[in-house]
Protein backbone atom coordinates (compact mmCIF):
# COMPACT_ATOMS: atom_id res chain seq x y z
CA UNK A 1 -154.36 216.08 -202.38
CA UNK A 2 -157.78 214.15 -202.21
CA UNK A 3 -156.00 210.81 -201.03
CA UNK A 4 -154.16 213.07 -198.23
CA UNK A 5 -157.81 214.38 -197.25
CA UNK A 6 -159.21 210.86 -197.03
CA UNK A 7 -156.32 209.71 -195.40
CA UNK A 8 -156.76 212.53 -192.77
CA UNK A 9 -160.30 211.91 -192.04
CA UNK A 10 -159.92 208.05 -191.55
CA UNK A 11 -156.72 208.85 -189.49
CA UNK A 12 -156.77 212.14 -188.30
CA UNK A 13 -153.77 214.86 -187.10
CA UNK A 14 -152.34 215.26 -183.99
CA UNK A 15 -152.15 218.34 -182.87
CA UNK A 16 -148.09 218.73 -182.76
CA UNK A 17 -148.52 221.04 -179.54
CA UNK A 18 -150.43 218.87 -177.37
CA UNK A 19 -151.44 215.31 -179.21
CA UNK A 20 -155.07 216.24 -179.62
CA UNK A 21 -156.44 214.66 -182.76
CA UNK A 22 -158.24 216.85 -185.68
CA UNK A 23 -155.14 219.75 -186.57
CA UNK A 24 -151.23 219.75 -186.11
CA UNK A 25 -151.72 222.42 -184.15
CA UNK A 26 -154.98 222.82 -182.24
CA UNK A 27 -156.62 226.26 -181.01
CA UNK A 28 -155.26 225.58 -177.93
CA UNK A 29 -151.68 225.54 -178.92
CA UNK A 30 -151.82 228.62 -181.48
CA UNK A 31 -152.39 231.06 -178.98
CA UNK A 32 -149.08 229.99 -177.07
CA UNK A 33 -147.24 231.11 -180.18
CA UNK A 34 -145.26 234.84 -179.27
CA UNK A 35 -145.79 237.31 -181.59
CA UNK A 36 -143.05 238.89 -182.27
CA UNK A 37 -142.51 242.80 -181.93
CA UNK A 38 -142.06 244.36 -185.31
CA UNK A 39 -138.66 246.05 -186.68
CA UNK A 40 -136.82 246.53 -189.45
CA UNK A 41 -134.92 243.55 -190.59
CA UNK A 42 -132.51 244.63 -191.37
CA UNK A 43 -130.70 246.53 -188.48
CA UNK A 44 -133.21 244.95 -186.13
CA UNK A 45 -134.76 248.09 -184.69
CA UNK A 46 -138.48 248.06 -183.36
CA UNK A 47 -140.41 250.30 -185.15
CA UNK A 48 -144.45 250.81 -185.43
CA UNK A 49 -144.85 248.78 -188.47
CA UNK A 50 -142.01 246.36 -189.45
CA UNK A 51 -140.93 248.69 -192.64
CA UNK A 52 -137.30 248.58 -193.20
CA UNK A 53 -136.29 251.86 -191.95
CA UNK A 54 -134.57 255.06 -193.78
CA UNK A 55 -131.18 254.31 -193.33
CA UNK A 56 -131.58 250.75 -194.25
CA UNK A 57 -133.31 251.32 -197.64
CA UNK A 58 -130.50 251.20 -199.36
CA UNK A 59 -129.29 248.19 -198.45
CA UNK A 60 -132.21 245.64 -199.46
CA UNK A 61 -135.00 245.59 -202.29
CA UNK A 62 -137.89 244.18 -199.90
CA UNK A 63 -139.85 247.33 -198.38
CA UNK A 64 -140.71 245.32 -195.17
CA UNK A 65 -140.29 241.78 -193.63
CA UNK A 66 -143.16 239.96 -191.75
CA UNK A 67 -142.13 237.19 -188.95
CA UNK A 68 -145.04 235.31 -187.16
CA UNK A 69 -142.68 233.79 -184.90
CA UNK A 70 -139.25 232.83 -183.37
CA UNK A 71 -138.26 229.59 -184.84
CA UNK A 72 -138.54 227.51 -182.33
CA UNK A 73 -140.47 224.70 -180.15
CA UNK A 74 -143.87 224.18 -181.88
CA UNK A 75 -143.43 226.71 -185.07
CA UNK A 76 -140.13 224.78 -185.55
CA UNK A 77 -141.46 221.52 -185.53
CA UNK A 78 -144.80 222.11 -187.38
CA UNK A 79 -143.03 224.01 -190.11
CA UNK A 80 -140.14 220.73 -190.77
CA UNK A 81 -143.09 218.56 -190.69
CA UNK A 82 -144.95 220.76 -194.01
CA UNK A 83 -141.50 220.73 -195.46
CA UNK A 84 -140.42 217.09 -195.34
CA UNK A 85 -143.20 215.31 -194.26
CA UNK A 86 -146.09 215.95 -196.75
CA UNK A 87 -148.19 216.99 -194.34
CA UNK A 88 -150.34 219.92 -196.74
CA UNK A 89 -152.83 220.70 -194.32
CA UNK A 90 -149.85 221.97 -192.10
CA UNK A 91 -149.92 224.90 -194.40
CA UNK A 92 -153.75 226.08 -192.49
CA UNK A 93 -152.18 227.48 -189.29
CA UNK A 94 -148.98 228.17 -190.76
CA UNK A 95 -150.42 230.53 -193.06
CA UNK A 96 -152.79 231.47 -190.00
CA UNK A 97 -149.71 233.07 -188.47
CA UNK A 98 -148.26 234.42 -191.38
CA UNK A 99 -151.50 236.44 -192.16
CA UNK A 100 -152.01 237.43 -188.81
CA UNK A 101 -148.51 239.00 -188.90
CA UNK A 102 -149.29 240.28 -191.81
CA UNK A 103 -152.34 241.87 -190.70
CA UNK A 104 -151.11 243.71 -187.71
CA UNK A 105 -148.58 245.61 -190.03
CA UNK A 106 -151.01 247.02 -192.29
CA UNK A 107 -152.69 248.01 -189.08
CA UNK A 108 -149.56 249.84 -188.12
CA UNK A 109 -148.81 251.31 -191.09
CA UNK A 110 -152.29 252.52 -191.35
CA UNK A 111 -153.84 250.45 -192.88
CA UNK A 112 -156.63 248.34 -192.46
CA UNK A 113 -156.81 244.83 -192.68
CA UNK A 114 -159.54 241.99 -194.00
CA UNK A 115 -161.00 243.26 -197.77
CA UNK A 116 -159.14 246.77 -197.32
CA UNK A 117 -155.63 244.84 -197.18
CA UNK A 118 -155.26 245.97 -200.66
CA UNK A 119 -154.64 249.30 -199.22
CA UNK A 120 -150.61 248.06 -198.72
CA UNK A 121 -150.23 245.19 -201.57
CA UNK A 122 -152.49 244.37 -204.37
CA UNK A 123 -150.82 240.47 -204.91
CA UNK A 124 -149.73 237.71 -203.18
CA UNK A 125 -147.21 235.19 -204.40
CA UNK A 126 -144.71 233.27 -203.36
CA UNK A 127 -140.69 231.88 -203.39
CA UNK A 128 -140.57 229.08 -205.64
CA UNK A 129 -138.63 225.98 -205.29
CA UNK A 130 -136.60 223.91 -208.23
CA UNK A 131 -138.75 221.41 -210.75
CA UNK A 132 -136.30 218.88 -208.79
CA UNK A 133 -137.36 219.84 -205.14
CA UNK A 134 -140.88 220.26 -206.13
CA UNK A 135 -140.89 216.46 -207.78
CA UNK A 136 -139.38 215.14 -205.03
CA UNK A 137 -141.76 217.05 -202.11
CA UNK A 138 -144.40 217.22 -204.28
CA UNK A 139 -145.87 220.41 -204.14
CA UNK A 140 -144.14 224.20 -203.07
CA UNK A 141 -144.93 224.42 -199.22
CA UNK A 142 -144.55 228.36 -199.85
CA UNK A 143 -147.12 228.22 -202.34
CA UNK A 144 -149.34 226.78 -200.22
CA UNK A 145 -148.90 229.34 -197.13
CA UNK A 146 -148.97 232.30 -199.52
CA UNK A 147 -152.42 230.96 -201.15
CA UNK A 148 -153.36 230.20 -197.38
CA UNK A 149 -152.48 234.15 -196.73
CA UNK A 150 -153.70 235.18 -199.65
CA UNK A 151 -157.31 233.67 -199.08
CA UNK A 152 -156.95 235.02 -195.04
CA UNK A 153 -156.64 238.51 -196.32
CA UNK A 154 -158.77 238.37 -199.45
CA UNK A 155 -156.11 239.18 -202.06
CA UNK A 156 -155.26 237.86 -205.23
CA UNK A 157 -152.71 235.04 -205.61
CA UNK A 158 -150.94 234.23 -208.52
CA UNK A 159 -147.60 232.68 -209.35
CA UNK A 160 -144.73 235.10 -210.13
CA UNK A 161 -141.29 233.22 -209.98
CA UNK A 162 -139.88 230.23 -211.52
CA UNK A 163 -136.82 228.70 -210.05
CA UNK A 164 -133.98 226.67 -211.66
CA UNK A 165 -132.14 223.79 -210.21
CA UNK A 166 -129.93 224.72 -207.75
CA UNK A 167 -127.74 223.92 -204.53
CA UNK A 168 -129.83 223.65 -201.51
CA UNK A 169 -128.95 226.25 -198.93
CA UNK A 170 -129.91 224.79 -195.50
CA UNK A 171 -126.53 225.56 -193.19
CA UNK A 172 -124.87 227.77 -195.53
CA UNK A 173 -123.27 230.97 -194.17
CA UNK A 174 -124.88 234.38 -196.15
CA UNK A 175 -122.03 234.95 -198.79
CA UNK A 176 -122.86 231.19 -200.20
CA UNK A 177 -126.06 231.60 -199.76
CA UNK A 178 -125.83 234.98 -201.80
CA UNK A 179 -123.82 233.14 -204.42
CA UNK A 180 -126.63 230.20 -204.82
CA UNK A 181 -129.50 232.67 -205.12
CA UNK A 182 -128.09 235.26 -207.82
CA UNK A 183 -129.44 234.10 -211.39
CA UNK A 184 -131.25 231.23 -210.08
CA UNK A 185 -135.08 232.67 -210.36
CA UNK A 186 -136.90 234.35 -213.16
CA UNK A 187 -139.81 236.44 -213.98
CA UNK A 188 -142.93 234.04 -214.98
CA UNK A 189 -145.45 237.47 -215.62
CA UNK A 190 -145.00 241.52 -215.69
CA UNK A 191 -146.16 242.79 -212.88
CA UNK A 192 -146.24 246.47 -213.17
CA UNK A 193 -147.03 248.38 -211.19
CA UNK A 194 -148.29 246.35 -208.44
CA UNK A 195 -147.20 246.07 -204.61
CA UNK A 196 -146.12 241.89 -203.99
CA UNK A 197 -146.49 240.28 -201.02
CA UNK A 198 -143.97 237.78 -201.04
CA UNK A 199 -144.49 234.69 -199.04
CA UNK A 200 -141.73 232.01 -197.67
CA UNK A 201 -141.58 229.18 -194.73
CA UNK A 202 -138.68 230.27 -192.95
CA UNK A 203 -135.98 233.60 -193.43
CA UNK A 204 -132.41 233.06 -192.58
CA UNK A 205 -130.41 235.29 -194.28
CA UNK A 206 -133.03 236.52 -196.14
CA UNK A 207 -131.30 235.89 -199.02
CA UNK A 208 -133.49 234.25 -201.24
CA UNK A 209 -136.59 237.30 -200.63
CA UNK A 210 -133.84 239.64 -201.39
CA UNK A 211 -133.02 238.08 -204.78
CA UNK A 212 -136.63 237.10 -205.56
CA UNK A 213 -137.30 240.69 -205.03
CA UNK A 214 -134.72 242.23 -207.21
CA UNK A 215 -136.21 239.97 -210.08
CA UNK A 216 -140.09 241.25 -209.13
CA UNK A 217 -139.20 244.82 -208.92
CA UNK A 218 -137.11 243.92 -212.33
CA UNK A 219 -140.70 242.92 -213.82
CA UNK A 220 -142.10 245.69 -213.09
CA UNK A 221 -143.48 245.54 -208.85
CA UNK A 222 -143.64 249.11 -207.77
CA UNK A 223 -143.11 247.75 -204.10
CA UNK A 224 -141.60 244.14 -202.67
CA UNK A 225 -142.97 243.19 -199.25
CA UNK A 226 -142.02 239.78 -197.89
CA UNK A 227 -144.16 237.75 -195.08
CA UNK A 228 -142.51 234.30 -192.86
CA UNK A 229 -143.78 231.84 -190.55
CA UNK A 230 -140.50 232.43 -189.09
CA UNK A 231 -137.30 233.62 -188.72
CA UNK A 232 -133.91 230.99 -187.95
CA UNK A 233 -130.67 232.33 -186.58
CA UNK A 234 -129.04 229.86 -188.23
């Protein structure tokens, strides 16, 4: 981490937006990122605050999904580059976006946001990646947005989920991906009683939040809530 900052002050970012030198993605550019409306989901529905509604409940462990952005153009490109081209300090506005998502549904849900953010989780962690992907990236790019998030909103970030080696999931349809996810993470602390914010790059399926819930609620979360930079259709 302290050769990547010296590298980026003798040589630094382009702003992936526009070019500009000092940030992948300047001020500039951040502001032409859509925020999306919010809605369960599940079924898709708009709704006030980005809960899963009623009559989905029953159908997924995470009480509420939060997507920055479509997966596309500049949020498409900036988050590849964090995942496969080292670039750390692409985590900053990343996790920028994902708190500011974040923010707007405790807002919504009637909460309030900065310090008071506890009022809808008390923790922030993260989906964790294999020992082998981590060795070979060299760090967990969802760590770093959910620490990003979790300084943004002033919460508590810890570590909650180990992963083991398995299949990587990019292009699979939902049942495989289902199949690759069940048994592959575990528990690394109890965590009862406590409402998780659970942090990831980008939501496909969902799939993997799903499962990571079931094993935080299975440690003891009261509630799972689960926070994106984006969402693919793919």
């Amino acid at each position: 981490m302290i050769i990547q900052k010296i590298v980026e002050f003798f040589a630094p970012a382009e702003c992936l937006g526009c070019g500009l030198r000092g940030n992948f993605i300047c001020k500039t550019c951040v502001k032409t990122v859509d925020k999306l409306p919010r809605r369960c989901f599940v079924c898709r529905e708009k709704n006030n605050d980005g809960a899963v509604c009623e009559r989905c409940r029953i159908k997924t462990p995470l009480s509420s999904l939060a997507v920055a952005a479509d997966y596309e153009g500049l949020v498409r490109e900036a988050t590849l580059t964090l995942k496969n081209k080292r670039a750390r300090s692409v985590a900053e506005p990343l996790g920028d976006l994902i708190a500011g998502a974040v923010a707007r549904e405790i807002a919504a849900a009637g909460g309030a946001t900065g310090a008071a953010a506890g009022s809808a989780v008390d923790l922030v962690s993260w989906a964790p990646v294999s020992p082998a992907r981590r060795r070979e990236r060299g760090y967990n790019q969802a760590e770093l947005l959910g620490r990003r998030v979790a300084r943004r909103i002033r919460l508590p970030a810890a570590e909650a989920l180990g992963r083991v080696n398995s299949p990587h999931q990019t292009g699979a349809p939902r049942a495989q991906r289902l199949t690759q996810v069940a048994g592959a993470f575990y528990a690394t602390r109890r965590l009862d009683g406590l409402r998780v914010l659970l942090v990831d790059d980008v939501a496909t399926t969902a799939a993997t939040l799903e499962e990571c819930a079931r094993v935080l609620l299975a440690a003891g979360a009261a509630e799972v809530h689960a926070a994106v930079v984006a969402r693919s259709q793919n």
